[in-house]
Protein backbone atom coordinates (compact mmCIF):
# COMPACT_ATOMS: atom_id res chain seq x y z
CA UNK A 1 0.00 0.00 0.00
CA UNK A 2 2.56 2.81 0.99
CA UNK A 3 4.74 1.64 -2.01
CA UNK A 4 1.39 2.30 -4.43
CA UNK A 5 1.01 5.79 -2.40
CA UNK A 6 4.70 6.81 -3.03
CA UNK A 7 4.35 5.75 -6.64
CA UNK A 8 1.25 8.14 -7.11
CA UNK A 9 3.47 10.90 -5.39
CA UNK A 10 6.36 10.56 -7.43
CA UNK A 11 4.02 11.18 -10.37
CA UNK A 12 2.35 13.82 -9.05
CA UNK A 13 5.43 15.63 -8.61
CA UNK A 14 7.12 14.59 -11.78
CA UNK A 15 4.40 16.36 -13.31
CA UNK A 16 4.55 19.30 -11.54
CA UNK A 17 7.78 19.44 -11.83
CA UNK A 18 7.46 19.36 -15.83
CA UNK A 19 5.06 21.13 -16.47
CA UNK A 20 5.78 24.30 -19.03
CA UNK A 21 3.70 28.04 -18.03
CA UNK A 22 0.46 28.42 -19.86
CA UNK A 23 0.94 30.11 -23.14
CA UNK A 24 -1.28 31.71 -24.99
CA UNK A 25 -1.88 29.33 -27.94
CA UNK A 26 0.29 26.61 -28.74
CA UNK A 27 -0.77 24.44 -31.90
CA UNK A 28 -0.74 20.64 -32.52
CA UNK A 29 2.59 18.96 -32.91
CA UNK A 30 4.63 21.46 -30.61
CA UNK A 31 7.61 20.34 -29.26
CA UNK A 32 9.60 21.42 -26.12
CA UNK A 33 12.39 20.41 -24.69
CA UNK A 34 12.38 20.79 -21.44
CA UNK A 35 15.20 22.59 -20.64
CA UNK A 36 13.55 25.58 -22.99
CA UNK A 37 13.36 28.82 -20.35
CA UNK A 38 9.96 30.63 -21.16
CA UNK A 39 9.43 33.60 -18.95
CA UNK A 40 7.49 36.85 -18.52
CA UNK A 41 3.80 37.46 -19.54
CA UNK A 42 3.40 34.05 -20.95
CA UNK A 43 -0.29 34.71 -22.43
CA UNK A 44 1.66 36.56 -25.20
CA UNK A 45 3.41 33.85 -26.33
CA UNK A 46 1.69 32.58 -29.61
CA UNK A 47 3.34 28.93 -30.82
CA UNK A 48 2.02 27.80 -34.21
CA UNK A 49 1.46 23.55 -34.78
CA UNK A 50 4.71 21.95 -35.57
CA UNK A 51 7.24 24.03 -34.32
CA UNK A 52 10.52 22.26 -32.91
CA UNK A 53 12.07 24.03 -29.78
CA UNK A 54 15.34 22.72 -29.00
CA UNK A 55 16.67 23.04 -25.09
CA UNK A 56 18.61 26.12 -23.74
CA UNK A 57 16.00 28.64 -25.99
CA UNK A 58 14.95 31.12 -23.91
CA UNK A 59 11.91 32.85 -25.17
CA UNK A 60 10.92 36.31 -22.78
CA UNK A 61 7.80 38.11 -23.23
CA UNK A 62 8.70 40.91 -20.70
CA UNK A 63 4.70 42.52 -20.12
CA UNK A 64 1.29 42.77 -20.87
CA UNK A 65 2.30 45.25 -24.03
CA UNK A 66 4.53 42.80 -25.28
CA UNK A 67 4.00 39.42 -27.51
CA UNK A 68 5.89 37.07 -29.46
CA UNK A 69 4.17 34.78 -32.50
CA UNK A 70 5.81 32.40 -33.92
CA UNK A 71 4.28 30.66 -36.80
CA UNK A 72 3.59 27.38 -38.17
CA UNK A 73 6.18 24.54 -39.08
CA UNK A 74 8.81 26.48 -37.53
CA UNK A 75 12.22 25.49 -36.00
CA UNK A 76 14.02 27.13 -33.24
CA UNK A 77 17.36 25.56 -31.63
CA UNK A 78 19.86 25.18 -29.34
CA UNK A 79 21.15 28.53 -27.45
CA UNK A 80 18.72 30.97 -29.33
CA UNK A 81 16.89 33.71 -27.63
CA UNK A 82 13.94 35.98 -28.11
CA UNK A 83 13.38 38.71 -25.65
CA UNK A 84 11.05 41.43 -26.37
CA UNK A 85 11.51 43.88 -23.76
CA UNK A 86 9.11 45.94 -22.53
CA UNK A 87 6.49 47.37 -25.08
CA UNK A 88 8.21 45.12 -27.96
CA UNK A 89 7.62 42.54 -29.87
CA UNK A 90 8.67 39.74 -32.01
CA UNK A 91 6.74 38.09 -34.93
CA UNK A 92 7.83 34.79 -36.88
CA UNK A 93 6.30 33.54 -39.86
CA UNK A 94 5.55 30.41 -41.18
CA UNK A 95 8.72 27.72 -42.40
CA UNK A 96 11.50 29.87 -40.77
CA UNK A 97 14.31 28.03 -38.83
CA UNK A 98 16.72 29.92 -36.29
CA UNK A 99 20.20 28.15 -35.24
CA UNK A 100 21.71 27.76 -32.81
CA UNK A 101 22.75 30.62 -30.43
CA UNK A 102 21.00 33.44 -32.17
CA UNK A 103 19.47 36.97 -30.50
CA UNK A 104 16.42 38.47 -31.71
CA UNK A 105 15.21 41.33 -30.09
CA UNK A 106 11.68 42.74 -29.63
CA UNK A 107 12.54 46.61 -28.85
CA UNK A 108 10.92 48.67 -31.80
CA UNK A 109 9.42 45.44 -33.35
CA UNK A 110 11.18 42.59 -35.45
CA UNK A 111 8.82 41.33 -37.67
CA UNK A 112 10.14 38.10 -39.87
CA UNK A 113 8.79 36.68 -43.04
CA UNK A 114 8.02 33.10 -44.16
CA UNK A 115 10.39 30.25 -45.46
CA UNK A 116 13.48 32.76 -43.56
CA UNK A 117 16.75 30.98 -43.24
CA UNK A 118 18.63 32.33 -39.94
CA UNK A 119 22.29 31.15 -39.83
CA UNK A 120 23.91 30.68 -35.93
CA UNK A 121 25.05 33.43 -34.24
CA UNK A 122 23.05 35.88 -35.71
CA UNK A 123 21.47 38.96 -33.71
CA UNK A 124 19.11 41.15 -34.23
CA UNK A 125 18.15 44.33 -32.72
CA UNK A 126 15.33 46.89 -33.32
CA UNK A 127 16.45 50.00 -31.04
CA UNK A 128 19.27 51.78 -30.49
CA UNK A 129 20.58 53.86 -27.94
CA UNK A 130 20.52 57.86 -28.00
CA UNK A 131 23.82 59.48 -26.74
CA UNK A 132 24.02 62.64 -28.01
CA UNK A 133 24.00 64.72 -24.50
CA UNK A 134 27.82 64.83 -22.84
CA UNK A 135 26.36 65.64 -19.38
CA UNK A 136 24.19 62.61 -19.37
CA UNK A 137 25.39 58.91 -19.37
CA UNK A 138 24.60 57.21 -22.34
CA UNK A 139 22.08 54.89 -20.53
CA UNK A 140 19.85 57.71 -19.22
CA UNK A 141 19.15 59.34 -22.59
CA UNK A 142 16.67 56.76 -24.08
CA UNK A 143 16.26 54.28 -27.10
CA UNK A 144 15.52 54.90 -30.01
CA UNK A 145 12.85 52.15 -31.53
CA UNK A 146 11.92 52.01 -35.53
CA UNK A 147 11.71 48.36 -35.87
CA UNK A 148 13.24 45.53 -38.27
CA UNK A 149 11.32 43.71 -41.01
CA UNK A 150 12.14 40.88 -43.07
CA UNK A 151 10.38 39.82 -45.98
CA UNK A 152 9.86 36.03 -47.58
CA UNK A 153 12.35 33.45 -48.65
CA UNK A 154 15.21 35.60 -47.15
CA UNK A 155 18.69 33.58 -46.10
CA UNK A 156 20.55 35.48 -43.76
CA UNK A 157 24.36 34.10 -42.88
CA UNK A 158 26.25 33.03 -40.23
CA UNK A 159 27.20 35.94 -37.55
CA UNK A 160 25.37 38.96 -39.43
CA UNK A 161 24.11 41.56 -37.37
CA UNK A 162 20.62 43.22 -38.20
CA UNK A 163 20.54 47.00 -36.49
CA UNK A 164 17.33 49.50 -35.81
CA UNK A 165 15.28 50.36 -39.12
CA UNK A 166 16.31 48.13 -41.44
CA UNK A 167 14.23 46.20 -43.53
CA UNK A 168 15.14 43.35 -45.76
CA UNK A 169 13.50 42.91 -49.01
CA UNK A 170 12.01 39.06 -49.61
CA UNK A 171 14.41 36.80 -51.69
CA UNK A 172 17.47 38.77 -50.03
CA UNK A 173 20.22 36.69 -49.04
CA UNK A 174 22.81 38.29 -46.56
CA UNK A 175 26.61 37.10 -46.60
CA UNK A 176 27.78 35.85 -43.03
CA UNK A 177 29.56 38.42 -40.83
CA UNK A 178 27.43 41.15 -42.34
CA UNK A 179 26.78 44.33 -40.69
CA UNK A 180 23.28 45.58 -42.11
CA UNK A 181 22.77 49.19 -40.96
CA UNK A 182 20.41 50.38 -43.84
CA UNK A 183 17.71 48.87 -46.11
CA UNK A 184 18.25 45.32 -48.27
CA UNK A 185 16.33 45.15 -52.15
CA UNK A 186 14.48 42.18 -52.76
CA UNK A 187 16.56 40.19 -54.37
CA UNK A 188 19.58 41.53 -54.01
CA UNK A 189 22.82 39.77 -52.27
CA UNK A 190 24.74 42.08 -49.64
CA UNK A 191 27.94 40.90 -47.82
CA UNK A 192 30.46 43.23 -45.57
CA UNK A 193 30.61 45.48 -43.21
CA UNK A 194 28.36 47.45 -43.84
CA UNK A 195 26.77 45.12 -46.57
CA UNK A 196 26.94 46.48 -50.00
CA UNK A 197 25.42 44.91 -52.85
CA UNK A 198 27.67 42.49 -54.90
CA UNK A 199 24.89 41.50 -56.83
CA UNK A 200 21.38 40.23 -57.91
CA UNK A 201 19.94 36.88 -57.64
CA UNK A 202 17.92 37.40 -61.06
């Protein structure tokens, strides 16, 4: 008898133990791992059906102003974060996959396309800081927040670095180690620091 009542226990508590915060929406054929850190105002959190979320992504929706969608058939792995901050927010299309031990920011809004190819390492951030005024430090004077967007069927290489206002046209593709501070054409292929254009796909 007390070995059936410590059995029932142990289960109990396993499954306590496991068990994830309540998202918002999460569709059919999710996976977790379990080691996946998901934090903040959880009812913002929008996971589409067949998404794959590898262990050590942490996903942060910071408040009630704040959301992150991500969208259908999706894959996210190892190391990768999303962290809106306060007020921000982070949408993911349909077909995209993130590697491992990538950044994506919510600030001023990152808004991603569908069937987007994100190489490891990248990072991605849609504010940036003011600093103009000498008798203020640098972290007293603000952000400013305009937001990153990313159209369709865009590949974006290994290490690249996305800053505040771009946008990337769909069917870019970004060379790895890329700095992009300014707009992308659809189309178009852009490698460097900053990336420049080296040429079309068409």
């Amino acid at each position: 008898m007390m070995k059936k009542i410590f059995f029932v226990l142990k289960k109990i508590a396993k499954r306590l133990f496991d068990r994830q915060p309540i998202l918002g929406y999460v569709g059919a054929g999710t996976r977790f791992s379990k080691s996946v850190e998901i934090a903040g105002y959880v009812k913002n959190i929008m996971v589409g059906s067949d998404v794959s979320i590898s262990s050590n992504v942490t996903i942060i929706c910071h408040d009630k102003s704040s959301s992150i969608k991500i969208g259908d058939n999706c894959i996210i792995k190892n190391y990768s974060m999303l962290m809106t901050y306060p007020g921000g927010y982070i949408q993911i299309g349909n077909n995209c996959s993130i590697n491992p031990f990538c950044v994506l920011y919510g600030h001023g809004g990152l808004v991603i396309g569908n069937n987007v190819r994100i190489a490891t390492h990248c990072v991605m951030i849609p504010a940036n800081h003011n600093f103009q005024k000498l008798d203020k430090p640098i972290t007293t004077q603000g952000l400013n927040k305009r937001g990153i967007k990313i159209g369709d069927d865009v590949w974006i290489g290994a290490s690249v670095t996305i800053l505040d206002g771009c946008q990337i046209g769909s069917g870019a593709v970004i060379g790895a180690g890329s700095v992009v501070n300014k707009d992308v054409a659809p189309n178009c292929v852009v490698a460097g620091t900053p990336a420049k254009i080296i040429k079309y796909r068409d």
